[in-house]
PDB file of N, CA and C in Angstrom:
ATOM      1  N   UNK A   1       0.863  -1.167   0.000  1.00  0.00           N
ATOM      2  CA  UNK A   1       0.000   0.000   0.000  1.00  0.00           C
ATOM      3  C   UNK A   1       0.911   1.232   0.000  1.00  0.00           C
ATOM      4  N   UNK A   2       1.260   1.813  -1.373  1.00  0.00           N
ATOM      5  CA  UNK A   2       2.346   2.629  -1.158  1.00  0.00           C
ATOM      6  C   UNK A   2       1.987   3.869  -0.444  1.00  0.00           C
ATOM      7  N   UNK A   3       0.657   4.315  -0.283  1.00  0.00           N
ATOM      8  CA  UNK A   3       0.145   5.503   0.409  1.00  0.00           C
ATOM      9  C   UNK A   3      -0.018   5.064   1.833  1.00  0.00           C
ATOM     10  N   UNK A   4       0.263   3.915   2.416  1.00  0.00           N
ATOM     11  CA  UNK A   4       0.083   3.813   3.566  1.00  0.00           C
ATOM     12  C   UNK A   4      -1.457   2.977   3.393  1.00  0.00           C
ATOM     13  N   UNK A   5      -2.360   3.118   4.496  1.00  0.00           N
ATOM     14  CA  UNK A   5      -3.611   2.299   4.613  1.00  0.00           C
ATOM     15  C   UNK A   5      -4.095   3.191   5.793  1.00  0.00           C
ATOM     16  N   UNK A   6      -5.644   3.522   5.406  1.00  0.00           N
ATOM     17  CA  UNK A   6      -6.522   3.921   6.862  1.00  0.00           C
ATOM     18  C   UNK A   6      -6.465   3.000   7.924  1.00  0.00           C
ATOM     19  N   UNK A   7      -7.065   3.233   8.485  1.00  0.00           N
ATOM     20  CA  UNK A   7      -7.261   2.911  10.469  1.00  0.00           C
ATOM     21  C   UNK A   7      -8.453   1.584   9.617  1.00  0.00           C
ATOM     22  N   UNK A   8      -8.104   0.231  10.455  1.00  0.00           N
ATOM     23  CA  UNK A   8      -9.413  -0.237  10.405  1.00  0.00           C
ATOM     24  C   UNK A   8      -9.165  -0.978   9.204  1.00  0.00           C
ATOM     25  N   UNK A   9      -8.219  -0.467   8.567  1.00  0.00           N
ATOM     26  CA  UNK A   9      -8.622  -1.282   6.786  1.00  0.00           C
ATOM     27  C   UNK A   9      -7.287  -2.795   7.118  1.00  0.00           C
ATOM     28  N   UNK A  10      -7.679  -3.494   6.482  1.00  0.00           N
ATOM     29  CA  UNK A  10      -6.569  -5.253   6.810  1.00  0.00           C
ATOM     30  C   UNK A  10      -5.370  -4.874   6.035  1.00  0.00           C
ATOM     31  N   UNK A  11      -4.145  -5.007   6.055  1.00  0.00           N
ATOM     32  CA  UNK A  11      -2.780  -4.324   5.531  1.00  0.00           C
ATOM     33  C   UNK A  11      -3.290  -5.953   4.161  1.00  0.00           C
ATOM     34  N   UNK A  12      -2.601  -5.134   3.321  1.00  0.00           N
ATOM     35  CA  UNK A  12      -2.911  -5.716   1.720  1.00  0.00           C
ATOM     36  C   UNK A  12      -1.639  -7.152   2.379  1.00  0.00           C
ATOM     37  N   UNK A  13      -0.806  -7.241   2.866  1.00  0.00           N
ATOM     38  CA  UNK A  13       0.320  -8.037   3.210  1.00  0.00           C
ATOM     39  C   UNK A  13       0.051  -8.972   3.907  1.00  0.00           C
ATOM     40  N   UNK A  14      -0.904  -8.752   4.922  1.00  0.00           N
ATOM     41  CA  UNK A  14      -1.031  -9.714   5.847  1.00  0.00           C
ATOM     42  C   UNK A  14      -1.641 -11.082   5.211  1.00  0.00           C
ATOM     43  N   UNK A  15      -1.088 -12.571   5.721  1.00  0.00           N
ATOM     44  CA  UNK A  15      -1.392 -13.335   5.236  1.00  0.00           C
ATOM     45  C   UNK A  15      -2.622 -14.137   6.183  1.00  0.00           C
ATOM     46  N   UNK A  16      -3.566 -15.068   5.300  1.00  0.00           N
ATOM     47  CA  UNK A  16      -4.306 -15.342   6.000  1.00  0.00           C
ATOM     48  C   UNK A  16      -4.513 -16.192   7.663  1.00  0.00           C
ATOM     49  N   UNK A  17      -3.241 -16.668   7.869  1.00  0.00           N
ATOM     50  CA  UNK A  17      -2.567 -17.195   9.005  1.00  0.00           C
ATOM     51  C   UNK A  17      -2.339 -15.704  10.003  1.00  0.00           C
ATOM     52  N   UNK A  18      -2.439 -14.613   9.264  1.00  0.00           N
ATOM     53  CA  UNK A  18      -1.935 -13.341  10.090  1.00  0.00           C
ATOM     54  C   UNK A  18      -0.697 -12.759  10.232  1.00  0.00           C
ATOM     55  N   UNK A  19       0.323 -13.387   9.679  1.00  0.00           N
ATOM     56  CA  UNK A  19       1.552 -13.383   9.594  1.00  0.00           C
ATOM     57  C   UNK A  19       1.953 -12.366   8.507  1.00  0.00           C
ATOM     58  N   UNK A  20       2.881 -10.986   8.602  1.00  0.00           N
ATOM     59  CA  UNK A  20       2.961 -10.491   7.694  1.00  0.00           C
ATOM     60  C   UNK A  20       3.993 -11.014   5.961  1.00  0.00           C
ATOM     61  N   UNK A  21       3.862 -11.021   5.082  1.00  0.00           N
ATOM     62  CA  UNK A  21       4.481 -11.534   3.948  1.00  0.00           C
ATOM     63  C   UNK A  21       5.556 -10.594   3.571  1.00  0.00           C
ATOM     64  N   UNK A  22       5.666  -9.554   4.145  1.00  0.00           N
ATOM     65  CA  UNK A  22       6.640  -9.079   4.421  1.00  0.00           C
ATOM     66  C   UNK A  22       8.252  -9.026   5.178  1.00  0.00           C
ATOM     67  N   UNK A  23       7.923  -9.774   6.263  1.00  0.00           N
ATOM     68  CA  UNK A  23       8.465  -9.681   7.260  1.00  0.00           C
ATOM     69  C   UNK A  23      10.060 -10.261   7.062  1.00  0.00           C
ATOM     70  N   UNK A  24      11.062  -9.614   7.656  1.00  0.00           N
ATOM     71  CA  UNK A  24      12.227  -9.928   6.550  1.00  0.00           C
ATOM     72  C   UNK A  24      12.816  -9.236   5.246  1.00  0.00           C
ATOM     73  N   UNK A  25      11.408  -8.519   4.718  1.00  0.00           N
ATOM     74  CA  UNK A  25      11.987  -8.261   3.203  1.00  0.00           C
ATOM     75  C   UNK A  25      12.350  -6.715   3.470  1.00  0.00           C
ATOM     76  N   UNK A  26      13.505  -6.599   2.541  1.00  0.00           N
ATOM     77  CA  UNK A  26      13.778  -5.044   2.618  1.00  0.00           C
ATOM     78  C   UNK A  26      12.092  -4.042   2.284  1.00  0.00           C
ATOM     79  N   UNK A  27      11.452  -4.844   1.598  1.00  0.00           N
ATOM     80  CA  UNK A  27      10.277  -3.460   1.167  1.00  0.00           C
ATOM     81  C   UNK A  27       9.522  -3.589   2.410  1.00  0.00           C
ATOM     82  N   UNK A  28       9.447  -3.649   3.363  1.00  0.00           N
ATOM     83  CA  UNK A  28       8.075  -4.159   4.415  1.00  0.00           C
ATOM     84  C   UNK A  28       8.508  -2.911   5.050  1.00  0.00           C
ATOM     85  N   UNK A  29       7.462  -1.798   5.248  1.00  0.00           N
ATOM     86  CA  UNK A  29       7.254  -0.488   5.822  1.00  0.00           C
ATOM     87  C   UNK A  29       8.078  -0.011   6.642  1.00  0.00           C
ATOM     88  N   UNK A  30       8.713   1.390   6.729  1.00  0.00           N
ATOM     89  CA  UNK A  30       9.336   1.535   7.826  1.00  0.00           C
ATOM     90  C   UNK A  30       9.168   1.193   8.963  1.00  0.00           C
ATOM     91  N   UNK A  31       7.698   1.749   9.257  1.00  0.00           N
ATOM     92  CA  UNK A  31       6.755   1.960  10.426  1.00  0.00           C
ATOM     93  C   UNK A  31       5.968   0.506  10.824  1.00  0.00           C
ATOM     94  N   UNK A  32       6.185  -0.539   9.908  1.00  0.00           N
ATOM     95  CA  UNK A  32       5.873  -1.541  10.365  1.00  0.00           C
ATOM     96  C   UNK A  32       7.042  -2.750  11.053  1.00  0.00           C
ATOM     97  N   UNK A  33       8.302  -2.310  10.507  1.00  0.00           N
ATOM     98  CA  UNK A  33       9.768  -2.499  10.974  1.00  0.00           C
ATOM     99  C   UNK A  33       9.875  -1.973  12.792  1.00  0.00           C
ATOM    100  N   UNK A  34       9.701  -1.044  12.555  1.00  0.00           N
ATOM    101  CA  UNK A  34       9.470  -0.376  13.823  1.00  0.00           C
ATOM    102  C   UNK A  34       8.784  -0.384  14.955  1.00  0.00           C
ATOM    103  N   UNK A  35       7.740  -1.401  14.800  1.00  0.00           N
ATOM    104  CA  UNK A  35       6.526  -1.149  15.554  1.00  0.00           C
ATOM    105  C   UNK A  35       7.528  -2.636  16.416  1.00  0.00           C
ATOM    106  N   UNK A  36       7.304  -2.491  17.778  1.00  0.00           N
ATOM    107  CA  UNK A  36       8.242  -3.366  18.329  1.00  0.00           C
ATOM    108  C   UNK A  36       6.848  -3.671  19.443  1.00  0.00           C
ATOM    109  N   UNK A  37       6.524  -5.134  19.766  1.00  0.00           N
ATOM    110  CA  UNK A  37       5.193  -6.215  19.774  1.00  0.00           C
ATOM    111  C   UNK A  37       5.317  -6.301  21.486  1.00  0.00           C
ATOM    112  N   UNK A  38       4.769  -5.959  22.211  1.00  0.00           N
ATOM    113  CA  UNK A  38       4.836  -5.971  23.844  1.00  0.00           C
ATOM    114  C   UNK A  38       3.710  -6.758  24.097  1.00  0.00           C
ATOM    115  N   UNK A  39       3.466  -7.809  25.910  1.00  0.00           N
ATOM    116  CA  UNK A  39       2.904  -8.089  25.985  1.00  0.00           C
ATOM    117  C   UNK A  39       1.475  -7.669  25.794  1.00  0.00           C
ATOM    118  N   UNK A  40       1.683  -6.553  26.448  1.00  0.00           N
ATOM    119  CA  UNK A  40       0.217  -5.693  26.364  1.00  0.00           C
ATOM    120  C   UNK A  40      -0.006  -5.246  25.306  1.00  0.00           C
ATOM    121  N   UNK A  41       0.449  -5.499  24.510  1.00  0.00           N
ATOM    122  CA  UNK A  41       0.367  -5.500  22.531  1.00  0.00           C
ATOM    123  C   UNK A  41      -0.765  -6.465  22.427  1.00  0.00           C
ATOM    124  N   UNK A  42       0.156  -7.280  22.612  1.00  0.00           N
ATOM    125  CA  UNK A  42      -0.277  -9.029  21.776  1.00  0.00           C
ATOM    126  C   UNK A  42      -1.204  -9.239  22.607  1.00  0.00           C
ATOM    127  N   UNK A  43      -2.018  -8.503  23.883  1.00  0.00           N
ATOM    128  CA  UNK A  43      -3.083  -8.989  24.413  1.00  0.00           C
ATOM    129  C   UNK A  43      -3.150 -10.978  25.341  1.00  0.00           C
ATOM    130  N   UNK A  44      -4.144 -11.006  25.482  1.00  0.00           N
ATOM    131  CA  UNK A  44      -4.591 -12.445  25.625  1.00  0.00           C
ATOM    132  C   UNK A  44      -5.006 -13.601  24.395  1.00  0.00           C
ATOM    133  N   UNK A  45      -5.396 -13.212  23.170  1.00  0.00           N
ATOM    134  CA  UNK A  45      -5.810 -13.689  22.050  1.00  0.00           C
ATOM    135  C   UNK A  45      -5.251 -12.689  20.827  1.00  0.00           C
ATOM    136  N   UNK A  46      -5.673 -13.411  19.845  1.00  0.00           N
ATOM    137  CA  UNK A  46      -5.392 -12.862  18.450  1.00  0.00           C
ATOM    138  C   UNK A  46      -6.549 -11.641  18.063  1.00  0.00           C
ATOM    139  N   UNK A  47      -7.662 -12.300  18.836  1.00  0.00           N
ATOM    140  CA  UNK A  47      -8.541 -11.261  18.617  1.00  0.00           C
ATOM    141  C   UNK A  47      -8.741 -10.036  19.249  1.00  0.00           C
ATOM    142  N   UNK A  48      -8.412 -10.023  20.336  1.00  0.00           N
ATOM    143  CA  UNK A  48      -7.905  -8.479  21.591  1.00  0.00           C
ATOM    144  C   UNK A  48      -6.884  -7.833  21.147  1.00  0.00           C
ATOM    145  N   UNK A  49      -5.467  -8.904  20.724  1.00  0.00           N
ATOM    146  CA  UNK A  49      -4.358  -7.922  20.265  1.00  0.00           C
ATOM    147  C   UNK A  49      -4.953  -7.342  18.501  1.00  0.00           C
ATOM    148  N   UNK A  50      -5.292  -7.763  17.499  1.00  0.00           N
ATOM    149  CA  UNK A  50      -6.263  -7.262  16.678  1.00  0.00           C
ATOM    150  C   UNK A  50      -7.044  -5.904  16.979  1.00  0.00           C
ATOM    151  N   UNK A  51      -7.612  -5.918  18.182  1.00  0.00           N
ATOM    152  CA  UNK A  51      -8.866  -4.966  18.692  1.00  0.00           C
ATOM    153  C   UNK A  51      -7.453  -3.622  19.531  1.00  0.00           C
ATOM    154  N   UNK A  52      -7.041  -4.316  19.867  1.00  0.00           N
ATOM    155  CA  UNK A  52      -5.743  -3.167  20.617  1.00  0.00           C
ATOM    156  C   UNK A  52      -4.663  -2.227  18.860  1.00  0.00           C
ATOM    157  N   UNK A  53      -4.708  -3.362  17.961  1.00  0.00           N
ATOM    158  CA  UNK A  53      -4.293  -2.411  16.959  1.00  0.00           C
ATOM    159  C   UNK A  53      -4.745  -1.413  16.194  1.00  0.00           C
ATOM    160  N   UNK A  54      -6.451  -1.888  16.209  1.00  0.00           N
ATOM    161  CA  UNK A  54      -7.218  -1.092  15.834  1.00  0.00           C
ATOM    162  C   UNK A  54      -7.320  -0.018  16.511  1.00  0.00           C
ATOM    163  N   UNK A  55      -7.438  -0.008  17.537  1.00  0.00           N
ATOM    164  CA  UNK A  55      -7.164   1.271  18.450  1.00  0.00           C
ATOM    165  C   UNK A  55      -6.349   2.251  18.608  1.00  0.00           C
ATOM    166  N   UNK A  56      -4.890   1.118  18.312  1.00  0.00           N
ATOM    167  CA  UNK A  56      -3.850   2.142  17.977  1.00  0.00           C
ATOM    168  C   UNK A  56      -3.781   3.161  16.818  1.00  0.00           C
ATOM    169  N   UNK A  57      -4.188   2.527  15.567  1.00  0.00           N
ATOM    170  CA  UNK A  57      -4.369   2.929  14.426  1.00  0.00           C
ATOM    171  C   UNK A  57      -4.509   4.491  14.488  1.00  0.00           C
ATOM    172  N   UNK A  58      -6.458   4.535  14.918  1.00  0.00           N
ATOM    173  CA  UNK A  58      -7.318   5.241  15.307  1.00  0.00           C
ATOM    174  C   UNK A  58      -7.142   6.558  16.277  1.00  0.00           C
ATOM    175  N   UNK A  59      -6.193   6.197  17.427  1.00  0.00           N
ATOM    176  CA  UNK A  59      -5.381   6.869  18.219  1.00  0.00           C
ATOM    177  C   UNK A  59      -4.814   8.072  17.534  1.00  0.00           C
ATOM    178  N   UNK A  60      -3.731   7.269  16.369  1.00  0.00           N
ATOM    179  CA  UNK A  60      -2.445   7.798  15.479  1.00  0.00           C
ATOM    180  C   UNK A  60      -2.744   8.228  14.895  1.00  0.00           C
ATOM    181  N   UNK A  61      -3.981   8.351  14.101  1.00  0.00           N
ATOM    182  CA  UNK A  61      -4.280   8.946  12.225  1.00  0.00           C
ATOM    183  C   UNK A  61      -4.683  10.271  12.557  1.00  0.00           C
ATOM    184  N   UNK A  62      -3.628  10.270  11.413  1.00  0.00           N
ATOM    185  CA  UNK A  62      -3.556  12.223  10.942  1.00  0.00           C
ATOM    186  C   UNK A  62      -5.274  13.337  11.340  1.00  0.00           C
TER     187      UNK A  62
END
């Protein structure tokens, strides 16, 4: 997504396991390089830490 991606929208990368297809490769976002995964990130489930990114997103946008 060379413009980046809204709050809320699924990153075009992510694979259906959830795993980014990126990860490793020189092109995979600055800001997604960066984003460094804490417990209170990753929540209790896939679906809370999901609901905690969304939030973050939402938080952050311009």
């Amino acid at each position: 997504m060379p413009q980046g991606k809204p709050a809320g929208v699924r990153c075009a990368q992510l694979l259906p396991d959830l795993r980014c297809a990126l990860f490793g490769d020189p092109r995979r976002p600055p800001v997604c390089a960066s984003l460094k995964p804490s417990p209170g990130m990753c929540a209790g489930s896939a679906e809370q830490a999901l609901h905690g990114l969304l939030w973050l997103e939402q938080q952050t946008a311009p």
